[in-house]
Protein backbone atom coordinates (compact mmCIF):
# COMPACT_ATOMS: atom_id res chain seq x y z
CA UNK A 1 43.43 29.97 -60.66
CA UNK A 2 41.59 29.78 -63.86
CA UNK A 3 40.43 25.71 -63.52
CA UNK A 4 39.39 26.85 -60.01
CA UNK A 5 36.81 29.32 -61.86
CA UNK A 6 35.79 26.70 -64.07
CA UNK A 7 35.02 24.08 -61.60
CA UNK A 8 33.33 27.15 -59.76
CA UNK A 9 31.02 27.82 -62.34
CA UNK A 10 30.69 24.07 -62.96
CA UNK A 11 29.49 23.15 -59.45
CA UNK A 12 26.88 26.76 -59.84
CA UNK A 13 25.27 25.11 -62.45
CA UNK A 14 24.98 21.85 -60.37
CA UNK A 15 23.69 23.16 -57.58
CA UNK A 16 21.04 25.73 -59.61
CA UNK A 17 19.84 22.24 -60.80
CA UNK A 18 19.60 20.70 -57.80
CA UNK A 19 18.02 23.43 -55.86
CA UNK A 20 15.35 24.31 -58.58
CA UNK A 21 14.08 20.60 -59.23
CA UNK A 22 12.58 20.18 -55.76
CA UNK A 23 11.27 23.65 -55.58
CA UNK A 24 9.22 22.70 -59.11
CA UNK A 25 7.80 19.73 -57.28
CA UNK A 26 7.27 21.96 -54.07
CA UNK A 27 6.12 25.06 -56.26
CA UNK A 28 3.56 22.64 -57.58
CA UNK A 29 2.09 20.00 -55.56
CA UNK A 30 -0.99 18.75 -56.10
CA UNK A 31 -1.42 20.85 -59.30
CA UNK A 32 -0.94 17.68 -61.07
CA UNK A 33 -0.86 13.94 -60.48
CA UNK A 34 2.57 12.98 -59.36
CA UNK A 35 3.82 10.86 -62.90
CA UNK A 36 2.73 14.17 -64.51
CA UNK A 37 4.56 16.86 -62.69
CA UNK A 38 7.85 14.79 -62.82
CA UNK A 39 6.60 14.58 -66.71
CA UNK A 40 6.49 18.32 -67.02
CA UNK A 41 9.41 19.20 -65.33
CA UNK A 42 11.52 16.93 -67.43
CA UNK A 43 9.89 18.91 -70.48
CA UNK A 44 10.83 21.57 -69.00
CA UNK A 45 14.20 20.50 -68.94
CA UNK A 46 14.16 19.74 -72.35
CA UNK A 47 12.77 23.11 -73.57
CA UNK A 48 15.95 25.30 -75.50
CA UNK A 49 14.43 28.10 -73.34
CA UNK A 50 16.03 26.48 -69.99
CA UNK A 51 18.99 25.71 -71.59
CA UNK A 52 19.88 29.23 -73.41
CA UNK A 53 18.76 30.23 -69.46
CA UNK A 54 21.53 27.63 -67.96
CA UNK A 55 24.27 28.85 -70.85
CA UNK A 56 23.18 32.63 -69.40
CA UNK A 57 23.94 32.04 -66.09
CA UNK A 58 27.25 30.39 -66.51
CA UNK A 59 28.49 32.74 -68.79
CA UNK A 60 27.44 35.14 -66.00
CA UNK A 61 28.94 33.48 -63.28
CA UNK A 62 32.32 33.40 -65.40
CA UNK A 63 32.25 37.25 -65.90
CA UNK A 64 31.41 37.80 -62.40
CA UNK A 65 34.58 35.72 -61.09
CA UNK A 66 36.94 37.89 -63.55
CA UNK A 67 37.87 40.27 -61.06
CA UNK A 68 38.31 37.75 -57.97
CA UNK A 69 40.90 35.74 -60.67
CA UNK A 70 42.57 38.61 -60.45
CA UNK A 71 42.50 38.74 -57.04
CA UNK A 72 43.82 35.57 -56.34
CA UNK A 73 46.57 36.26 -58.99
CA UNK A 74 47.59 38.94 -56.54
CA UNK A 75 47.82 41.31 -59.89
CA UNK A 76 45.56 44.82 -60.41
CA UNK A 77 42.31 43.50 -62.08
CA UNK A 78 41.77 45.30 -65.87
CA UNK A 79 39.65 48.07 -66.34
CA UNK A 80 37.71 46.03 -68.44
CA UNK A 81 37.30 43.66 -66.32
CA UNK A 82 35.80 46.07 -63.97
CA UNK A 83 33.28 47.50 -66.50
CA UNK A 84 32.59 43.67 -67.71
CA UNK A 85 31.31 43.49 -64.22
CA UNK A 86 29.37 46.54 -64.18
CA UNK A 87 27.30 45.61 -67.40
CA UNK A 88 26.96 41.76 -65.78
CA UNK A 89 25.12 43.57 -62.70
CA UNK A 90 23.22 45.70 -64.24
CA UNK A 91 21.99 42.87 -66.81
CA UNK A 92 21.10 40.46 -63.82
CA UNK A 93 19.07 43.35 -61.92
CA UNK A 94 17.30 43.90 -65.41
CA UNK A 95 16.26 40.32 -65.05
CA UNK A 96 15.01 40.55 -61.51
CA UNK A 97 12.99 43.74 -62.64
CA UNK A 98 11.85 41.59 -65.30
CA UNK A 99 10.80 38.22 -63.19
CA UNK A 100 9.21 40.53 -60.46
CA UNK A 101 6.90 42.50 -63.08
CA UNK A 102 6.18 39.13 -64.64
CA UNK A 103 5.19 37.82 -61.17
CA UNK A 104 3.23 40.45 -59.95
CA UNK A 105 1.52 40.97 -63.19
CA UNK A 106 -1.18 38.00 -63.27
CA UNK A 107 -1.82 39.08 -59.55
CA UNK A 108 -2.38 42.52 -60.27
CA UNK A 109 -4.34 42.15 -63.93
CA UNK A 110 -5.24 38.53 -63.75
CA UNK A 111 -5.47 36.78 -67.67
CA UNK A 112 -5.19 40.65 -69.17
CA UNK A 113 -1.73 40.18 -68.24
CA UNK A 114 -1.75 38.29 -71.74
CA UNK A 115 -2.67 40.17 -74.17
CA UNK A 116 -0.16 40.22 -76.30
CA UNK A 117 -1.69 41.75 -79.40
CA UNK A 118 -1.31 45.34 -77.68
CA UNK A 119 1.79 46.84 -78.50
CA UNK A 120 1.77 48.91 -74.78
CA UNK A 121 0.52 45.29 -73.37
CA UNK A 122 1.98 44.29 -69.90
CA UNK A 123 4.31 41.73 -71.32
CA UNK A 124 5.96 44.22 -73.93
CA UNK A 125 6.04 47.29 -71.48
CA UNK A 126 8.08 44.67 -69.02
CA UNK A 127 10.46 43.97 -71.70
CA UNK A 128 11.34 47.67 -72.36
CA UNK A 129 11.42 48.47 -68.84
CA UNK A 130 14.25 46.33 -68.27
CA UNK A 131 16.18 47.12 -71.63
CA UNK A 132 16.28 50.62 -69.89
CA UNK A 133 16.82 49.64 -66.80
CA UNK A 134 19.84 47.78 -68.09
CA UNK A 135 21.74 50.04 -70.13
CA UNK A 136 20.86 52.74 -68.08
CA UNK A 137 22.32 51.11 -64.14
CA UNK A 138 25.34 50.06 -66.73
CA UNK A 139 26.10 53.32 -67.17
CA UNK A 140 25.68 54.48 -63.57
CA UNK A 141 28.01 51.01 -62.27
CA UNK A 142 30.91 51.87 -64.71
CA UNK A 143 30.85 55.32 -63.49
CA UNK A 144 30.50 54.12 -59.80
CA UNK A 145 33.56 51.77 -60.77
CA UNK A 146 35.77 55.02 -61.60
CA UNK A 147 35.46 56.14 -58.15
CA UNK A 148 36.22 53.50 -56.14
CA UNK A 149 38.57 50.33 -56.05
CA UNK A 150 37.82 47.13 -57.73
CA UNK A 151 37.51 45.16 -54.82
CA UNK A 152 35.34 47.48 -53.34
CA UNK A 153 32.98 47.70 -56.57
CA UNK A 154 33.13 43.86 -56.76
CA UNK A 155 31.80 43.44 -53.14
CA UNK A 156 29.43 46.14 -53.81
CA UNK A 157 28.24 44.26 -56.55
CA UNK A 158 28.15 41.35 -54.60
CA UNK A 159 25.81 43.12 -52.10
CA UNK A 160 23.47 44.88 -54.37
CA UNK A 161 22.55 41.24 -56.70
CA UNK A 162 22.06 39.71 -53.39
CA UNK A 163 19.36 42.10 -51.90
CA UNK A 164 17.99 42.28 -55.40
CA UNK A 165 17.21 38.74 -55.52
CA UNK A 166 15.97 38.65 -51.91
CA UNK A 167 13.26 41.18 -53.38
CA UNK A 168 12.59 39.45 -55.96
CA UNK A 169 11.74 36.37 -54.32
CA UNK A 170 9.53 38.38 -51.68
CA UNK A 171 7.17 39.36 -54.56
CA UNK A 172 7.60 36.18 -56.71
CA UNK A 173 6.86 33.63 -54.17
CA UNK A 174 3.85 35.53 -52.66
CA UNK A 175 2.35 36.16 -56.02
CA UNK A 176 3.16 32.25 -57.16
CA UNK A 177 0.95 31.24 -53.75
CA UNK A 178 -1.89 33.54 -54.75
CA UNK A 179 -2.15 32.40 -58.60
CA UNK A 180 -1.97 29.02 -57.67
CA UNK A 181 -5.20 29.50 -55.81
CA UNK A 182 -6.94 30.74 -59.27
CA UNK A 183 -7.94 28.86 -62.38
CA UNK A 184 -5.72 30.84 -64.62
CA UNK A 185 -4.00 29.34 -67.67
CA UNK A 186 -0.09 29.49 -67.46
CA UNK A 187 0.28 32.31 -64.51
CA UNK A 188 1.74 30.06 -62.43
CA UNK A 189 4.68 29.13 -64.14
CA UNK A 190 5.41 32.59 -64.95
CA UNK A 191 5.61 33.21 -60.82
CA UNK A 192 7.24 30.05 -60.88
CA UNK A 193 10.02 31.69 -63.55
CA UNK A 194 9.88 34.30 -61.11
CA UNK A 195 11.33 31.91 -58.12
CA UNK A 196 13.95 30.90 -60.32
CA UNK A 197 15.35 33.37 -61.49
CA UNK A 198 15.68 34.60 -57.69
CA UNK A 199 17.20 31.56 -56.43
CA UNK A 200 19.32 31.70 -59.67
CA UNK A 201 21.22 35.22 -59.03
CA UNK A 202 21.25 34.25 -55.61
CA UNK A 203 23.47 31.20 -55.65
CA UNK A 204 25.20 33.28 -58.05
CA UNK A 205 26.69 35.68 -55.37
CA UNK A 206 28.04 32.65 -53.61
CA UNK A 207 29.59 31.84 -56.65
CA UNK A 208 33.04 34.09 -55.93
CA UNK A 209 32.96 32.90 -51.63
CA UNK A 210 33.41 29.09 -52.73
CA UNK A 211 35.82 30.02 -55.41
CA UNK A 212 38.21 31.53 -52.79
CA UNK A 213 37.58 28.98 -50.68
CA UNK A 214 39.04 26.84 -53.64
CA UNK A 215 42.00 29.19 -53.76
CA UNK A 216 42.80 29.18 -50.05
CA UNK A 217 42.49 25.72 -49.83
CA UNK A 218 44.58 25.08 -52.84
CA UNK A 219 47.21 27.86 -51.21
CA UNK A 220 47.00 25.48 -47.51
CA UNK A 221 47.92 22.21 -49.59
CA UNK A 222 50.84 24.36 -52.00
CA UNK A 223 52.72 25.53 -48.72
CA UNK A 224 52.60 22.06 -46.92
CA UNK A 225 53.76 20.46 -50.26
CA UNK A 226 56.71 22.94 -50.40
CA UNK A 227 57.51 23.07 -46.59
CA UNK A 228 58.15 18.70 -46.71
C-alpha cells in the first residue's frame, strides 16, 4: 500500500507541473515577447524557492495519505497520524490565508504593498497572520479529531482544503487580472503565486481519490490472480 502512496505523490507532483506551466504562459500573455516568457518561466523553475515549494507539497501530500494507508491496510489509523493530519491542514489553510492577502494586497494598496522597511508593513503583518492562523486551527483540528472518527476527520479535511482553495483562487485570479492591467513592478507574480498555490492544494485533495483508486484496482487484479 505504501509504493501506491509513493507513486501517488509522484504523479501529484507531475501533474502540479503540468497544470501550472500553461497557466504561467496563460497568466501572462502578452506581458512579454514569447522567447522571453518561456525564458522566465524556466528561471522560475530554476529558482530554490520553487523547489523548497515542490519538496513542501510532496511532503504534504505524503502526510495527508497517512491515514487513507491505513485505511487500505484495513487497520485503526494512529493517533498520531490523526493529529499529523490536523497540523498538515491547518498549515495548508495558513498558506491560502497567506497567498490570498498577498493577492489582494497590491489591489487594495497598490506599490505600498512593498514597503518592507516597516516592521507593521503589509508583507510582515501577512506573515504573522498566518503563523497564528496556523498554530491556532492546529489546535482547534486535533481537538475536532478527539471527537469524531478518523475517517470522518480525514474527509472533513478533505472538504475544508478544497473550499479553501476554491476561495483562494476567487480572490487570486481576480486580483492577478486587475494588476496585470497596471504598470506595477512585481505585483503580478505575487497574484500569480497566488494561483498556484490554489491550484496546488487543490490537486492536493485529489491526491487520496486516485490513491484508492490505485488500491482498488490493485485489489480487482489480486483476486483474479488468486481465483485462476
Amino acid at each position: 500500500m505504501k509504493r501506491w502512496a509513493i507513486l501517488t505523490v509522484g504523479l501529484y507532483l507531475i501533474a502540479f507541473v503540468l497544470v501550472t506551466t500553461p497557466a504561467f504562459l496563460i497568466g501572462f500573455a502578452g506581458w512579454a515577447p514569447k522567447p522571453e516568457g518561456i525564458g522566465t518561466l524556466l528561471e522560475g523553475y530554476s529558482s530554490y524557492v520553487t523547489w523548497i515549494w515542490l519538496a513542501v507539497l510532496a511532503t504534504g501530500q505524503a502526510l495527508l495519505l497517512l491515514v487513507p494507508v491505513h485505511i487500505a491496510e484495513r487497520r485503526p489509523p494512529a493517533r498520531r497520524s490523526v493529529y499529523t493530519l490536523a497540523i498538515v491542514k491547518a498549515f495548508f489553510l495558513a498558506n491560502l490565508l497567506f497567498a490570498g492577502a498577498m493577492s489582494i494586497g497590491p489591489v487594495v494598496l497598490k506599490d505600498g504593498v512593498w514597503d518592507n522597511g516597516n516592521l507593521l508593513g503589509f508583507p510582515n503583518l501577512a506573515i504573522a497572520g498566518a503563523v497564528i492562523f496556523w498554530i491556532f486551527w492546529a489546535v482547534v483540528f486535533s481537538r475536532i479529531a478527539n471527537t469524531v472518527s478518523p475517517e470522518a476527520f480525514f474527509n472533513r479535511c478533505i472538504r475544508w482544503l478544497l473550499k479553501g482553495s476554491i476561495l483562494e483562487l476567487l480572490v487570486a485570479i481576480p486580483s492577478h487580472i486587475i494588476v496585470r492591467r497596471r504598470d506595477e513592478c512585481c505585483a503580478q507574480f505575487f497574484t500569480f503565486w497566488g494561483i498556484a498555490a490554489g491550484i496546488s492544494v487543490m490537486l492536493l485533495c485529489f491526491g487520496p481519490g486516485v490513491y484508492f483508486l490505485f488500491v482498488e484496482r490493485f485489489r480487482k487484479l489480486q483476486s483474479r490472480g488468486k481465483s485462476k
